[in-house]
Protein backbone atom coordinates (compact mmCIF):
# COMPACT_ATOMS: atom_id res chain seq x y z
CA UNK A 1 5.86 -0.41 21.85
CA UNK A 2 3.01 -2.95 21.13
CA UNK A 3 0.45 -1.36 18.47
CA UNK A 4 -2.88 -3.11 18.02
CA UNK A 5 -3.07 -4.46 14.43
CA UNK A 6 -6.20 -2.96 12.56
CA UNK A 7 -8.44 -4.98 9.84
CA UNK A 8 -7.60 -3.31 6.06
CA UNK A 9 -8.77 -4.58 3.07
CA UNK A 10 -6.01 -5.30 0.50
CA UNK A 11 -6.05 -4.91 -2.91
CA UNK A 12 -2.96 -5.04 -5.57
CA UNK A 13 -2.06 -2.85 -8.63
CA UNK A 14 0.75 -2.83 -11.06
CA UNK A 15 2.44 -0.65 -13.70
CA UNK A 16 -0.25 -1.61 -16.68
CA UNK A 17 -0.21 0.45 -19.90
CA UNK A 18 -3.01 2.55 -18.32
CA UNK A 19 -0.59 3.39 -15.12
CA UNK A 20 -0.17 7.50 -15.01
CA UNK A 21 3.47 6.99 -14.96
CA UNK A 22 6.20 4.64 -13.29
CA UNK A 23 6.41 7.33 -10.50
CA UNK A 24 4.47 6.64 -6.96
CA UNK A 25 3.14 10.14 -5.48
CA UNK A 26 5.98 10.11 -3.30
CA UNK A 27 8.17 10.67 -6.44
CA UNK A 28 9.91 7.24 -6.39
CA UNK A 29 10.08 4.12 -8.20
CA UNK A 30 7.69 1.58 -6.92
CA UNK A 31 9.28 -1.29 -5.63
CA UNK A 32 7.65 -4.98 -5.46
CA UNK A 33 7.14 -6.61 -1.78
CA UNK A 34 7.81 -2.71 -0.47
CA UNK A 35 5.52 -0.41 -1.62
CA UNK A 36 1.72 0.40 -1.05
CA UNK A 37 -0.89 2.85 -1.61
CA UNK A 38 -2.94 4.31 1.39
CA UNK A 39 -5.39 6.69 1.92
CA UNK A 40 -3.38 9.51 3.07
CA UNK A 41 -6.03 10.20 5.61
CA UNK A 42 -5.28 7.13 7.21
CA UNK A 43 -1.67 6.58 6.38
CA UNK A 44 -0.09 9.23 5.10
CA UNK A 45 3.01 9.08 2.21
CA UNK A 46 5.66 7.85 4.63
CA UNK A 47 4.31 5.40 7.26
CA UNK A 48 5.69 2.56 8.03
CA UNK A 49 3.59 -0.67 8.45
CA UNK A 50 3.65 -4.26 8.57
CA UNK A 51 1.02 -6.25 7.50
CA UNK A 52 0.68 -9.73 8.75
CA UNK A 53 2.09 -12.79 6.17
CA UNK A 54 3.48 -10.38 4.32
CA UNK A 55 5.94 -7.90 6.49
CA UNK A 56 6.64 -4.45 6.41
CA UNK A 57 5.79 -2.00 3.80
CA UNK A 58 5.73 1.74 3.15
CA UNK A 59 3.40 4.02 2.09
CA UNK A 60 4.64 5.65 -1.35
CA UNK A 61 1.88 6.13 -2.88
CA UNK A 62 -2.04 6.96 -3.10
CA UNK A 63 -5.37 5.70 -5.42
CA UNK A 64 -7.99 7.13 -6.52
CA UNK A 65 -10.08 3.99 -5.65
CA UNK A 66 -8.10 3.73 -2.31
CA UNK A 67 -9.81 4.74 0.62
CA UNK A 68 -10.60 4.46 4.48
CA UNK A 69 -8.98 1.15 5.55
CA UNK A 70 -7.39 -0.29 2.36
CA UNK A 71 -3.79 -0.66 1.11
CA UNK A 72 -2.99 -1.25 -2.14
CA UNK A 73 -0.13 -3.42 -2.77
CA UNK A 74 2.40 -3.18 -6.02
CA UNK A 75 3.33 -6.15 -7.36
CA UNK A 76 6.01 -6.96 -9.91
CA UNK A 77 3.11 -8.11 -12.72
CA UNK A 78 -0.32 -7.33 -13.50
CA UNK A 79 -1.24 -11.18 -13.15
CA UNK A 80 -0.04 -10.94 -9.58
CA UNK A 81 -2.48 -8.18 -9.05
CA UNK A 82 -4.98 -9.95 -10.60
CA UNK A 83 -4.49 -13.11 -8.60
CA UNK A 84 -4.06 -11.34 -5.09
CA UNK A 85 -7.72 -9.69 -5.71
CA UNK A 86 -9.19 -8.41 -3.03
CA UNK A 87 -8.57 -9.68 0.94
CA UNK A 88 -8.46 -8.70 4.83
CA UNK A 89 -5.62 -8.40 6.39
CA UNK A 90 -4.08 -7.22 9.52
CA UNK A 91 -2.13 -4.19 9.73
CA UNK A 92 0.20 -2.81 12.56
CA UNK A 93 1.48 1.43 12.54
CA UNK A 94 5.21 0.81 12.88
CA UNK A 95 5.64 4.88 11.57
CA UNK A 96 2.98 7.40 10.68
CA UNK A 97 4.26 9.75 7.97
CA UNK A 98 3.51 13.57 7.84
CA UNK A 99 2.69 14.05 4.33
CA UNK A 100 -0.63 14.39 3.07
C-alpha cells in the first residue's frame, strides 16, 4: 500500500528534571530513535509511522504543547532536544492506533 506522506512539524523533548515521570502515556519506557508524541487526534497511542531521514517510529506518548500536525520526538539528552528545535518533516501512516 503506498500512503501519501503528510507535512508535520517536529519538535524533540527529553526526560529533564521537570518531566512528569519516566513513563510515556502509553505506560512504557520511552525509548530514543523509537518513540514520539502525537496528538492523539491525529495519531493516536499506537500508530505506526515513518518519518523521512529518520525511519519509523511509534506513537507512545502525548504533549500538552503537541497538537494538529506535530510529533514530538524523544531523544536520549536534553541537548539533543535542544539542538533538533523545531523542523518540517514528512510523515507516512504505516499503522493508525485505536487509543485515544
Amino acid at each position: 500500500m503506498n500512503v501519501a506522506a503528510l507535512t508535520f512539524i517536529a519538535t524533540a523533548y527529553c526526560l529533564g528534571p521537570d518531566a512528569p515521570g519516566p513513563r510515556t502515556a502509553a505506560g512504557t519506557l520511552p525509548v530514543p530513535g523509537f518513540t514520539i508524541a502525537a496528538d492523539p487526534a491525529v495519531l493516536p497511542l499506537g500508530s505506526i509511522v515513518v518519518i523521512e531521514g529518520l525511519g519509523e517510529r511509534q506513537v507512545h506518548d502525548r504533549g500538552s504543547a503537541v497538537k494538529g500536525r506535530h510529533v514530538d520526538l524523544f531523544v536520549a539528552t536534553c541537548a539533543e532536544a535542544r539542538a533538533w528545535g523545531r523542523r518540517p518533516v514528512r510523515v507516512r501512516v504505516l499503522h493508525r492506533g485505536g487509543a485515544r
